[in-house]
Structure formats: C-alpha cells, structure tokens
Protein backbone atom coordinates (compact mmCIF):
# COMPACT_ATOMS: atom_id res chain seq x y z
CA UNK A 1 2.91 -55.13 23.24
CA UNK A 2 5.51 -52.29 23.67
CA UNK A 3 6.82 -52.86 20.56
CA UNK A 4 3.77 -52.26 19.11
CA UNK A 5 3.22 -49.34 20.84
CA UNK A 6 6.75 -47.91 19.64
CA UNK A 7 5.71 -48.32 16.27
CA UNK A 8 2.27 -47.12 16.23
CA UNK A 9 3.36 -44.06 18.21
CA UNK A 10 7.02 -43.85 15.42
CA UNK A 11 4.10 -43.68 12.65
CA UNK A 12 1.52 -41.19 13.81
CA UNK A 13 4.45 -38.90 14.59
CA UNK A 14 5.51 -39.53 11.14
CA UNK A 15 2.50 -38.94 9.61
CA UNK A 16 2.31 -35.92 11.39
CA UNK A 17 5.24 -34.31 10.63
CA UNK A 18 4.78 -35.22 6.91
CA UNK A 19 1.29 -33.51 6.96
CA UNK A 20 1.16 -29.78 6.01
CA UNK A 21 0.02 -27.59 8.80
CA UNK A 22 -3.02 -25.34 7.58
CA UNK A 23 -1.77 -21.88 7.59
CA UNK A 24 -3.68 -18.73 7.40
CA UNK A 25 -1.20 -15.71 6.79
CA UNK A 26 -0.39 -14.16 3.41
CA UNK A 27 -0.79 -16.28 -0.13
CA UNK A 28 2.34 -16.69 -1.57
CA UNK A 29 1.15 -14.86 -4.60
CA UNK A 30 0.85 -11.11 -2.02
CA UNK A 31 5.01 -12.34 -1.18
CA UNK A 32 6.00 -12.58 -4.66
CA UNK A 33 4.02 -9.04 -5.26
CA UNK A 34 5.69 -7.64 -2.27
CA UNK A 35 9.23 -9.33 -3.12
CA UNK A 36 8.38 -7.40 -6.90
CA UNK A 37 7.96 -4.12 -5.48
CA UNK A 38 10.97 -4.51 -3.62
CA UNK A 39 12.75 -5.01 -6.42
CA UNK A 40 11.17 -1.95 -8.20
CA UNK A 41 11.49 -0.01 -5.99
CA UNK A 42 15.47 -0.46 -5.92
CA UNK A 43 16.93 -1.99 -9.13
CA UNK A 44 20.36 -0.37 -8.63
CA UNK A 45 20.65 -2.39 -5.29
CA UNK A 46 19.05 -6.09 -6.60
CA UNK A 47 21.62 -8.58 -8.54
CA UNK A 48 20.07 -11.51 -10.92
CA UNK A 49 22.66 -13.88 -9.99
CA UNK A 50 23.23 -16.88 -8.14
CA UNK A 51 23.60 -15.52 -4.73
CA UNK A 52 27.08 -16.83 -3.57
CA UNK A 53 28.43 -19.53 -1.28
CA UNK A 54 29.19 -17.20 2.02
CA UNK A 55 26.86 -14.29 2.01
CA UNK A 56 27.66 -11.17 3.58
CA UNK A 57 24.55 -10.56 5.40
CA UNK A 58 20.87 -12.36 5.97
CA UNK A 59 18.41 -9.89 7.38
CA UNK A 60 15.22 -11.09 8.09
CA UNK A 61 12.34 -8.66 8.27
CA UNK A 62 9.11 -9.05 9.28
CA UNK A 63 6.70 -6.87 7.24
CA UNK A 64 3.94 -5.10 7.67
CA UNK A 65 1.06 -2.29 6.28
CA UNK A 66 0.19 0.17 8.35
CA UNK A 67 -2.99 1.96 8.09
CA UNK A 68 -2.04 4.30 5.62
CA UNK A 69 -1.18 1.27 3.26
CA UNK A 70 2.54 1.72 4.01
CA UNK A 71 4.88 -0.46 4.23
CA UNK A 72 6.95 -1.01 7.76
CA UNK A 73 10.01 -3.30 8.83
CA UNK A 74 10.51 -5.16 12.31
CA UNK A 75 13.89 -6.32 12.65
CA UNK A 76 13.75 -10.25 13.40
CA UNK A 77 17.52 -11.16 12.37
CA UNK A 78 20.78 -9.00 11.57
CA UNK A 79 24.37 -9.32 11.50
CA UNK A 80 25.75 -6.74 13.80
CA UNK A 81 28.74 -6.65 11.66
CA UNK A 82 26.88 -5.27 8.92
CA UNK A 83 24.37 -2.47 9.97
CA UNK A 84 24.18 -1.29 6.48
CA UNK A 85 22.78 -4.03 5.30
CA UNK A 86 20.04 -3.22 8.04
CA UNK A 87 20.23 0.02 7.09
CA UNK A 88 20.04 -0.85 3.32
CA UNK A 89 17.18 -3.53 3.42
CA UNK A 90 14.82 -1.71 5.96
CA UNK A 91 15.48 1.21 3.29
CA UNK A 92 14.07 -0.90 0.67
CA UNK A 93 11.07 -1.41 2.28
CA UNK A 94 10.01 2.06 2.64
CA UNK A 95 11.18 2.53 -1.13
CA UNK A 96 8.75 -0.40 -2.36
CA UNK A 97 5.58 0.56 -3.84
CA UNK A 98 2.16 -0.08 -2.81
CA UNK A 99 0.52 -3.45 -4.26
CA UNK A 100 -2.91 -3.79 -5.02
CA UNK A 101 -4.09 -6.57 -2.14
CA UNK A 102 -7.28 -7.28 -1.16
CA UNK A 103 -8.66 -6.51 2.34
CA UNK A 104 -8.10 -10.10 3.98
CA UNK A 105 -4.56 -9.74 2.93
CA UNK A 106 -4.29 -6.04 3.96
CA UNK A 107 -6.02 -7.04 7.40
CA UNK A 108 -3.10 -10.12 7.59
CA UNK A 109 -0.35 -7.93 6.40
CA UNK A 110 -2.03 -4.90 9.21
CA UNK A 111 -2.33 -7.85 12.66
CA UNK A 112 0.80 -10.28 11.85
CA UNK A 113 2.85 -9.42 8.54
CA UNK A 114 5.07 -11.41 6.60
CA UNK A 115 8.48 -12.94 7.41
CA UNK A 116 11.51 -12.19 4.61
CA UNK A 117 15.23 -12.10 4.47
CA UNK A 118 17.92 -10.37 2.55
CA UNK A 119 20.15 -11.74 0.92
CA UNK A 120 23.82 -9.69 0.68
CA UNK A 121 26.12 -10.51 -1.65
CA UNK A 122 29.81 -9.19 -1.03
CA UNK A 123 29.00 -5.90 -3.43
CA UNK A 124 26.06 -4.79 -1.06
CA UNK A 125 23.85 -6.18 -3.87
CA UNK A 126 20.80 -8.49 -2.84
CA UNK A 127 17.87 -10.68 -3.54
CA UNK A 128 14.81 -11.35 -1.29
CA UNK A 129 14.24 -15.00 -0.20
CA UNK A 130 10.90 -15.34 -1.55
CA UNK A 131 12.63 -14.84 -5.13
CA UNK A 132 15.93 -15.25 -4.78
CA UNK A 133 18.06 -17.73 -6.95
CA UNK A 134 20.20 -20.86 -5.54
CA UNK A 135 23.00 -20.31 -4.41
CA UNK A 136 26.39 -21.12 -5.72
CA UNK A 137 28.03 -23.99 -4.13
CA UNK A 138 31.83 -23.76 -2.82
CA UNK A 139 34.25 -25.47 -5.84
C-alpha cells in the first residue's frame, strides 16, 4: 500500500509541475512592445548578435508606468562590478518611448510591472531578454 501511495503522490506532483500556472501579468505581446521601444529608443547601445558565452553584466529590472505613462526601473539584480551597466540599462528605460497599451495592461504595468534583464556584451552593447538572441557557446 505505500508503494502505491509513493507513486500516486510521484504522479500528481508530476502532473503538477508539468501544468502551466495561470498567470495574470502583462501579455507577452506589451514585453515585446516594451523590449521594441527599448531598442528605439537606443540603437547606438543594442547589438544584433549572438550575445556571447561570458557576459559582462545581467541586470534585471523590474518595470513599471507611472501615472504619467512613464516608464520607471526597480533594480532586482546587478553586478556591482559593473554600475554602468546599471547606469546604462536604467538609462534606457527612461529613453524608451511610450507604447500604445490598453488600460488592463497600463493598470498591470501601474500595480506590479514587468520583470527584464540586460544583457552586456564585453563592448557595453546589449540585448533585452525578452528578444535577445542565443547565446554563443564556448569552442
């Protein structure tokens, strides 16, 4: 009988950590429009390469609109070996343009934001998780 336990209990957990979790937040369509504007907002600074093996610096932001449909940074993750790249990526937030979003998404973006990272290449160059490129593997 304890066997039969074990597995009964081995396959709901499995089942359950197969199944997708219903999750409110921002459609990934408002992260690729944000990830855009980033990009537009500074083209001198994005590369459209493979990002490579070791990067320089992951900074993960989490992102939000205030009420003046501005965007703001939180800092969730830096390298404190590299504050430019904090510097550099919170910069490119305030640089990126308004997108047109409806008012769920505003209200979403307004109460909880959105999590993304930087991705710094060696150069200082990056690309934004949500659209960034695989990396390069190690020869």
């Amino acid at each position: 009988m304890q066997a039969t336990t074990l597995c009964f209990s081995f396959a709901a957990g499995l089942m359950l950590a197969l199944s997708q979790s219903a999750q409110a937040g921002v459609p990934d369509e408002v992260r690729k429009d944000f990830a855009h504007a980033v990009y537009s907002g500074s083209p001198e600074l994005v590369h459209n390469r493979n990002p490579q093996p070791l990067l320089r610096a992951v900074i993960v932001l989490n992102v939000t609109l205030d009420e003046s449909d501005n965007w703001r940074a939180e800092v969730l993750r830096t390298n404190d070996t590299q504050p430019e790249m904090l510097a550099r990526a919170i910069e490119t937030v305030r640089r990126a343009p308004r997108i047109q979003l409806n008012d769920d998404a505003k209200a979403e973006l307004r109460r909880n934001g959105m999590v993304e990272a930087w991705l710094f290449d060696n150069d200082g160059s990056f690309q934004v998780k949500t659209l960034a490129k695989a990396q390069r593997r190690t020869l």
